[in-house]
Protein backbone atom coordinates (compact mmCIF):
# COMPACT_ATOMS: atom_id res chain seq x y z
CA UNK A 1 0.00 0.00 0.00
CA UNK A 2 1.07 3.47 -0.42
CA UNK A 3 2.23 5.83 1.66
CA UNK A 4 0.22 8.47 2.70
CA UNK A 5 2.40 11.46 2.27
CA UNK A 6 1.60 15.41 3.08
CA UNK A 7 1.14 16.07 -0.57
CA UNK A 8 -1.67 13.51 -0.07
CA UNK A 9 -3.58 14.84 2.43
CA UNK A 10 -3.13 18.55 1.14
CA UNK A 11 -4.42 17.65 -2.45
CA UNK A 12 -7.57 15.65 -0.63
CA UNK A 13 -8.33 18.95 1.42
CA UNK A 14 -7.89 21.48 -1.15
CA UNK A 15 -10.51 18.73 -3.35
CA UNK A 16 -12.67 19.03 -0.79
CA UNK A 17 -12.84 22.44 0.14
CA UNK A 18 -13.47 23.09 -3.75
CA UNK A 19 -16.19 20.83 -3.96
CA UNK A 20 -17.81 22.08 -0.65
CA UNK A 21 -17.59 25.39 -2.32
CA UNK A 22 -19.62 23.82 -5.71
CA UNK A 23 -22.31 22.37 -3.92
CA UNK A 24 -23.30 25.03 -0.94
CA UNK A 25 -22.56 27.71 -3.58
CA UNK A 26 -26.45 27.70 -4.91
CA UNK A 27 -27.94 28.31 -1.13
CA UNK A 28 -25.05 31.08 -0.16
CA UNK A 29 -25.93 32.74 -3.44
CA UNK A 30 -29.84 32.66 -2.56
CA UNK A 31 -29.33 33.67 1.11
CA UNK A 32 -27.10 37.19 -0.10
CA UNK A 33 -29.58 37.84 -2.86
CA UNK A 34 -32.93 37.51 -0.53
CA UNK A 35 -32.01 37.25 3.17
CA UNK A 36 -34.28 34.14 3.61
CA UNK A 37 -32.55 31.36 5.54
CA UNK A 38 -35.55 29.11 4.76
CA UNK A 39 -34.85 29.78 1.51
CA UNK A 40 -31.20 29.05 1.37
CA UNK A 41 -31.56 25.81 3.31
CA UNK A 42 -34.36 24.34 1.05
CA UNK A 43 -31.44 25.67 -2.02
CA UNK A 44 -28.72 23.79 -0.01
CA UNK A 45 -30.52 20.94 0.29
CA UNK A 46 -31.59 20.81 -3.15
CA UNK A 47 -28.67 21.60 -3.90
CA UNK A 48 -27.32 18.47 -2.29
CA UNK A 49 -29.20 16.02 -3.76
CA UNK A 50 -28.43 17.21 -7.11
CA UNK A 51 -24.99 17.76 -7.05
CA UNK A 52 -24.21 15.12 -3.74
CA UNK A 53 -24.07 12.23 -6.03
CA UNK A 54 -21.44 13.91 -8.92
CA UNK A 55 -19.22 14.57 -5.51
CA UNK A 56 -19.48 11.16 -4.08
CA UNK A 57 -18.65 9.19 -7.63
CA UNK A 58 -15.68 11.89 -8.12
CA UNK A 59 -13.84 11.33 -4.94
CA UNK A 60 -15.00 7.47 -4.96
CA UNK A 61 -13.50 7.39 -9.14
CA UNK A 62 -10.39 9.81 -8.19
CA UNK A 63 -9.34 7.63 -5.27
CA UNK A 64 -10.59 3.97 -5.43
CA UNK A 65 -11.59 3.14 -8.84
CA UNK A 66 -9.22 4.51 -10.96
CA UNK A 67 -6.01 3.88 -9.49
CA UNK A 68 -7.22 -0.26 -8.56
CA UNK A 69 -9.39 -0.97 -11.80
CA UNK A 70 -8.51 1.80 -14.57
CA UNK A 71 -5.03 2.05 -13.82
CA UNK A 72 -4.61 -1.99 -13.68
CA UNK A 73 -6.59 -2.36 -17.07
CA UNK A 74 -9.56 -3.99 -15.22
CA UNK A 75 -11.93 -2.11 -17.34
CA UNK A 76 -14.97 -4.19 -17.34
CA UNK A 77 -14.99 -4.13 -13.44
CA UNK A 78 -14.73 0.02 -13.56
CA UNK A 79 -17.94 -0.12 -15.38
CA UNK A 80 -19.32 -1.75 -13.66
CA UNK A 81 -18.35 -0.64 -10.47
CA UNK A 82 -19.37 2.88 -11.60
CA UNK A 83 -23.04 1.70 -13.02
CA UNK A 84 -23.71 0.42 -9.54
CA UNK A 85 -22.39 3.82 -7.86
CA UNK A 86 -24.04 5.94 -9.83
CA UNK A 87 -27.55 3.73 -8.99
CA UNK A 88 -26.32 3.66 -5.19
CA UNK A 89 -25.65 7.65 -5.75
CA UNK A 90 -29.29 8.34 -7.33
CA UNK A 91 -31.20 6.11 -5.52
CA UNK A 92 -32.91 8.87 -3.08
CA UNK A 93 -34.32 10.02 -6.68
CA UNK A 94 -35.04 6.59 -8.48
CA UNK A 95 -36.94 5.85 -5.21
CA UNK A 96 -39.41 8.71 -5.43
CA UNK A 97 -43.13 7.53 -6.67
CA UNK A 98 -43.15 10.47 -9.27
CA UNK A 99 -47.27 9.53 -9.62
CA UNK A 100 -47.56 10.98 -7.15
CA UNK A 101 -46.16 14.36 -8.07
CA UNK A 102 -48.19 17.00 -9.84
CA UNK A 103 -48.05 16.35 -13.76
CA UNK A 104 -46.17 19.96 -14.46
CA UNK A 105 -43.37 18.58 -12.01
CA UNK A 106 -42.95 14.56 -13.33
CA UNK A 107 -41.60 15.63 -16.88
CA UNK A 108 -39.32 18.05 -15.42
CA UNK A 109 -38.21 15.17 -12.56
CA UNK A 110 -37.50 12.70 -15.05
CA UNK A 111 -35.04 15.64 -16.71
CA UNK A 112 -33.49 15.98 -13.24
CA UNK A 113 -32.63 12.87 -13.20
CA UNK A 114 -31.13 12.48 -16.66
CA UNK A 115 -28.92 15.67 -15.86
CA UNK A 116 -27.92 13.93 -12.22
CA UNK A 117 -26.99 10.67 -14.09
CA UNK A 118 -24.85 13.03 -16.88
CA UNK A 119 -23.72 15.11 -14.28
CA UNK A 120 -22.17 11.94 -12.63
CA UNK A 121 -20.95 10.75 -15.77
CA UNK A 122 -19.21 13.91 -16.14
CA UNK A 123 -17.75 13.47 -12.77
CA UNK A 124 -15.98 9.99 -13.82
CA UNK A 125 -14.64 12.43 -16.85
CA UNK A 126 -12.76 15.38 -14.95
CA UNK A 127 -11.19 12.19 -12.29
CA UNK A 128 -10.10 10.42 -15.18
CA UNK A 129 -8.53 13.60 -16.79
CA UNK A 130 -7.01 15.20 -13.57
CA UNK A 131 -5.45 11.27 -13.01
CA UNK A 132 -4.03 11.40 -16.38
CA UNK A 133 -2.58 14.85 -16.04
CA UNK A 134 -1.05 13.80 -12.60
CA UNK A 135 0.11 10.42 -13.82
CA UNK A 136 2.48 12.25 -16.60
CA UNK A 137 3.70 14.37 -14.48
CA UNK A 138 4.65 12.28 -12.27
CA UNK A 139 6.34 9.88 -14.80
CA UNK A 140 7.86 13.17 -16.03
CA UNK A 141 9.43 13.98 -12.39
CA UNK A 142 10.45 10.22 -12.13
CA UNK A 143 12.41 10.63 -15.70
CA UNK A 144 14.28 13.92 -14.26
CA UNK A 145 15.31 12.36 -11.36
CA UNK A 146 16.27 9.21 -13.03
CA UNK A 147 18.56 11.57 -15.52
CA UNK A 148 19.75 13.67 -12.89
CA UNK A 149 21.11 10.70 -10.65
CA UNK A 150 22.85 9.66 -14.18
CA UNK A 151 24.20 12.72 -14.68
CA UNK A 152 25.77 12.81 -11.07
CA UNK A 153 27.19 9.44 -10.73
CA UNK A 154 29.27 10.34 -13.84
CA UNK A 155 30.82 12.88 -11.58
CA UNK A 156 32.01 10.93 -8.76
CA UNK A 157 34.02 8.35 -10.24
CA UNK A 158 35.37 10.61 -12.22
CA UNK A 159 37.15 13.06 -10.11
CA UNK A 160 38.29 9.64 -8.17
CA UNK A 161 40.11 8.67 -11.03
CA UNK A 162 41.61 12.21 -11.42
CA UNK A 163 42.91 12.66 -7.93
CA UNK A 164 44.09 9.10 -8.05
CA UNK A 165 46.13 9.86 -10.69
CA UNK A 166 47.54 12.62 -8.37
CA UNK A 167 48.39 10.64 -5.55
CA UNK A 168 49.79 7.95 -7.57
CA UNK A 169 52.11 10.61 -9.05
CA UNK A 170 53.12 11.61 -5.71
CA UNK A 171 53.70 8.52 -3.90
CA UNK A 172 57.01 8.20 -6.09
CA UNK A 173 57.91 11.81 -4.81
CA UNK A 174 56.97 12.10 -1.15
CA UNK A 175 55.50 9.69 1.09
CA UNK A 176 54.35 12.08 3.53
CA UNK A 177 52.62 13.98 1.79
CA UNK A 178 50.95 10.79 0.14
CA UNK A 179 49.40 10.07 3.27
CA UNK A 180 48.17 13.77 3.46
CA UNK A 181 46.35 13.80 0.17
CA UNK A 182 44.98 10.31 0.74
CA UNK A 183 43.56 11.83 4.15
CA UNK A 184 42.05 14.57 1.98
CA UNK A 185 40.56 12.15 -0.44
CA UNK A 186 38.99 10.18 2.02
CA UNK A 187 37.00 13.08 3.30
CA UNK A 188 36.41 13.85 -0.38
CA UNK A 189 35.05 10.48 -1.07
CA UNK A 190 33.08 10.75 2.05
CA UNK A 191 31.36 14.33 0.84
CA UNK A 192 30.96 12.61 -2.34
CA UNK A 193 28.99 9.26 -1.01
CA UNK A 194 26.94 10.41 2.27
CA UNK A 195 26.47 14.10 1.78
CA UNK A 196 25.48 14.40 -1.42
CA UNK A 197 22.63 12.20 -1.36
CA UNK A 198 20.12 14.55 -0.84
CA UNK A 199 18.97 17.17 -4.08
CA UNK A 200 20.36 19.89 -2.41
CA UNK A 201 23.62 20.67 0.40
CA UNK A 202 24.38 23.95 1.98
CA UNK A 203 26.92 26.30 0.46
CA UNK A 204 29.62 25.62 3.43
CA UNK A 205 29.86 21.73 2.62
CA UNK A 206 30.31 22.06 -0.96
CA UNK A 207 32.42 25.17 -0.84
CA UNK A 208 34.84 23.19 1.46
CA UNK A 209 34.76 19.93 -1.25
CA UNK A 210 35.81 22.48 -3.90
CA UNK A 211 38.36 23.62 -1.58
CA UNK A 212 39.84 20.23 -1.05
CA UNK A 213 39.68 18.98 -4.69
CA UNK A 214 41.23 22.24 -6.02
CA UNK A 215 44.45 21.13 -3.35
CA UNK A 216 44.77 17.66 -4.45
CA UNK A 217 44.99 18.74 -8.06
CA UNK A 218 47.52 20.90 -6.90
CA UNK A 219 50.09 18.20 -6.86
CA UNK A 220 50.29 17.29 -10.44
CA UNK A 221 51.55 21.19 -11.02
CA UNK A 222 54.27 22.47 -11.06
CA UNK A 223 56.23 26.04 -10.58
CA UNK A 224 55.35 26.70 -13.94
CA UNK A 225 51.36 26.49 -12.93
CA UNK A 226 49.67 29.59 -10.96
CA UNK A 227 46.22 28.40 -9.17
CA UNK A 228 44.23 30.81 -7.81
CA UNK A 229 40.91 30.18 -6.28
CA UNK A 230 38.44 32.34 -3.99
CA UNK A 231 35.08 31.91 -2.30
CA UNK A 232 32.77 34.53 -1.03
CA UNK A 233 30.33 33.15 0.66
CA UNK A 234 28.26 35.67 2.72
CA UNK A 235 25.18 33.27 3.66
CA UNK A 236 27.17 29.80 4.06
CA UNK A 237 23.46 28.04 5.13
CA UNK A 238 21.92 28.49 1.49
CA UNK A 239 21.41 25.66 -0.22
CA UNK A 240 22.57 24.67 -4.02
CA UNK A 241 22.73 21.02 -5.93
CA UNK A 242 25.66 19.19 -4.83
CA UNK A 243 28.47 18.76 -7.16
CA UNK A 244 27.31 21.31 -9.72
CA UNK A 245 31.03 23.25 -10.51
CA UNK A 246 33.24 19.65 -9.84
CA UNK A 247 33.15 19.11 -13.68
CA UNK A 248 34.21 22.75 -14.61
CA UNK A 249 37.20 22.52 -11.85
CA UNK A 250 38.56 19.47 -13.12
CA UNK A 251 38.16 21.02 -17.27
CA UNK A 252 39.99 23.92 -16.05
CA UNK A 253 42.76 21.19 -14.56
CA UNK A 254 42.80 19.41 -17.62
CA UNK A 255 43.02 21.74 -20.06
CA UNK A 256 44.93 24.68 -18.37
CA UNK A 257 47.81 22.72 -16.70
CA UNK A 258 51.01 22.65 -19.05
CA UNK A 259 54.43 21.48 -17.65
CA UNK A 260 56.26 22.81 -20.52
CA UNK A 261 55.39 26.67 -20.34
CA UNK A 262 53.55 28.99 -17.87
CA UNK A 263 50.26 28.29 -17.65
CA UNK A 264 47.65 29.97 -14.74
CA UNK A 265 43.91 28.45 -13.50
CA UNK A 266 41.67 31.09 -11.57
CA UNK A 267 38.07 29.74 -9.61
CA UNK A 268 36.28 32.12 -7.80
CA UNK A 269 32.78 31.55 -6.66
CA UNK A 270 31.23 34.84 -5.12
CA UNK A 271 27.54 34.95 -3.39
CA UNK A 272 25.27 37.94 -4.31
CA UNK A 273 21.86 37.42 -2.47
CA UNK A 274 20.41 34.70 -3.86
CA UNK A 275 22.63 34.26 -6.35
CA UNK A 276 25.98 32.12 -7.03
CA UNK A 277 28.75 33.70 -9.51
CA UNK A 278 30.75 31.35 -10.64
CA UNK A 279 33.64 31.93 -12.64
CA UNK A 280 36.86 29.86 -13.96
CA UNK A 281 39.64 31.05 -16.39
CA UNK A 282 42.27 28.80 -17.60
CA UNK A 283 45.22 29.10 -20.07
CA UNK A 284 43.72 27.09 -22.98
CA UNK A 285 45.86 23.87 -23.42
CA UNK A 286 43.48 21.63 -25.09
CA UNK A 287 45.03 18.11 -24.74
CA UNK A 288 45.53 16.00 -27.96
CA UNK A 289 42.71 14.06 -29.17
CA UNK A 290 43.89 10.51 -28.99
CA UNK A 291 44.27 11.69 -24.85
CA UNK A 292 40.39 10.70 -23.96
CA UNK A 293 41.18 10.85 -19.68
CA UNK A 294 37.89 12.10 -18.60
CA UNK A 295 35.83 12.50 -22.26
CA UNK A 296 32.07 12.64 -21.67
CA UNK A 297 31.84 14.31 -18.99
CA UNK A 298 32.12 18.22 -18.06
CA UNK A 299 30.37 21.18 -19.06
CA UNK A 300 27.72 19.55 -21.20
CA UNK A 301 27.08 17.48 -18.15
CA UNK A 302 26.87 20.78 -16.03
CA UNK A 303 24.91 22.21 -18.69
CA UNK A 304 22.18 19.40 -18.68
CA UNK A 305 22.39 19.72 -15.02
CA UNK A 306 21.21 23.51 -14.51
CA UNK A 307 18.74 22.77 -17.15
CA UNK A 308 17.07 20.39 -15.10
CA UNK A 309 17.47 21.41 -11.71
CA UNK A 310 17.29 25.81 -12.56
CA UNK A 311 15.22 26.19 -15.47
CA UNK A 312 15.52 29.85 -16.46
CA UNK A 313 16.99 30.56 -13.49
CA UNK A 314 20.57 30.52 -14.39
CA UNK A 315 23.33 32.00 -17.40
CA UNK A 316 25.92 30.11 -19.04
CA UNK A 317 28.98 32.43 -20.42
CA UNK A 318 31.83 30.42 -22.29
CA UNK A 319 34.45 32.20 -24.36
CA UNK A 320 38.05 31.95 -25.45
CA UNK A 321 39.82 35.51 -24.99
CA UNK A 322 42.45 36.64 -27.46
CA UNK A 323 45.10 35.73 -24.66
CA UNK A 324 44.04 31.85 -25.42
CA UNK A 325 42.53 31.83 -21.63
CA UNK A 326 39.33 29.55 -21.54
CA UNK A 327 36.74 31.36 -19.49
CA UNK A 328 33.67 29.69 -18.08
CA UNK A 329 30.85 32.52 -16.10
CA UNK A 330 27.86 30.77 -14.41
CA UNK A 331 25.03 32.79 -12.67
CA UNK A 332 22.42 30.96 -10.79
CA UNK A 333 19.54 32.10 -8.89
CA UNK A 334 18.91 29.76 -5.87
């Protein structure tokens, strides 16, 4: 069985209140216009037995029968399920000996009935559309998600393998420092695997991942390799998706590091309100194309990303200057 969850309970409320409002509508109206609470009552009440029934095989329809019968192709059985409802629903009218009623009333009683019946039928119409509606989007929120966890776990092992490579490089050099940087990778992986689980992390968390990635790729430069990086962070508490500027860090690392001439990699992230600034510059080393360490993933990944999680709410920048520097701008509004 499913979970009741809040978004359950709100949507069956807000139904209700809406289809309160339909049905005493009639005997409010009648009460402002005249002032006669007899009046209004015999409206409601009226009012109730015409429109009671639509109510009762809406809710029954939106909640029972099609989500176990419609939904699970039992068709046959939601007919007939909703034939016998909509007797049940209508039988306070069926019952009544119209004989008995003046003849200027039984004509119009049998049309009162016909529009109850239609009215029901009609009912069974707007839950099967408003089901339909929320069935896509919910498929289409399940496909996002599904995409978006995609998307991420391309990032993780990914920036393994990079700082990996670092350590690996170092352990030849300088053992103590090996130990260091596979301290910092642990709480890396650790970020990475535990924290990140959730769609969103506060500013202070992922700041201090970028911090600690941007070190470990620190060891595979050298003198000839300036790094800057700065973070102004003013309201550490907000909260972004985790992992969103990994990919642009390490495609400033891979393409701006060159051992053979200078070469200079500058990340700043800056807070503004509600929004993040990001911004990287690198000296634009493309590697060679047979070199394919890390292909597939980066800033169309990012891209994708924001597109999913910030519709319209962000700017994408990307330029090579005439001084061959690579420079990425991001703007999102949390």
């Amino acid at each position: 069985m499913k979970k009741i969850q809040g978004k359950d309970i709100r949507l069956l409320a807000a139904q209700l209140l809406l289809l309160s409002l339909i049905t005493l509508s009639p005997g409010l109206i009648s009460y402002i216009n005249s002032k006669d609470g007899e009046l209004a009552i015999r409206t409601i009440w009226l009012s109730l037995n015409w429109l009671g029934p639509m109510v009762v095989v809406y809710l029954l329809n939106f909640y029972f029968s099609i989500p176990q019968l419609w939904y699970r192709r039992r068709f046959w059985q939601f007919c007939v399920v909703n034939v016998v409802l909509i007797f049940l629903c209508n039988l306070h009218l069926i019952s009544n000996d119209v004989s008995n009623l003046p003849k200027d009333f039984q004509a119009g009683f049998s049309s009162f009935m016909m529009i109850s019946f239609l009215l029901c039928l009609m009912a069974i119409a707007i839950a099967l559309g408003i089901r339909y509606m929320m069935r896509q989007q919910e498929r289409k929120q399940k496909e996002v998600e599904a995409e978006l966890a995609w998307l991420k776990s391309q990032i993780n092992p990914h920036f393994l393998f990079n700082t990996l490579n670092n350590i690996s490089s170092l352990a030849q050099i300088d053992g103590d420092e090996t130990q260091e940087a596979i301290m910092q990778l642990s709480d890396l992986l650790r970020y990475a695997m535990y924290e990140t689980n959730k769609p969103k992390v506060h500013l202070d968390g992922e700041v201090e991942f970028m911090r600690n990635y941007i070190e470990l790729m620190k060891l595979r430069c050298n003198e000839m390799t300036t790094i800057n990086s700065q973070f102004i962070i003013h309201n550490s508490q907000l909260e972004v998706a985790p992992l969103l500027f990994i990919s642009l860090i390490e495609n400033a690392f891979k393409h701006g590091m060159n051992s053979n001439a200078p070469a200079t990699i500058d990340i700043r992230l800056e807070q503004q309100d509600n929004t993040l600034i990001f911004n990287c510059d690198n000296t634009n080393n493309p590697k060679p194309t047979k070199d394919r360490s890390g292909s597939g993933i980066g800033l169309e990944n990012t891209r994708r990303r924001l597109d999913l999680l910030y519709p319209g709410r962000y700017t994408w920048e990307q330029t090579i200057t005439p001084e061959n520097v690579y420079h990425v701008k991001i703007s999102v509004r949390l």
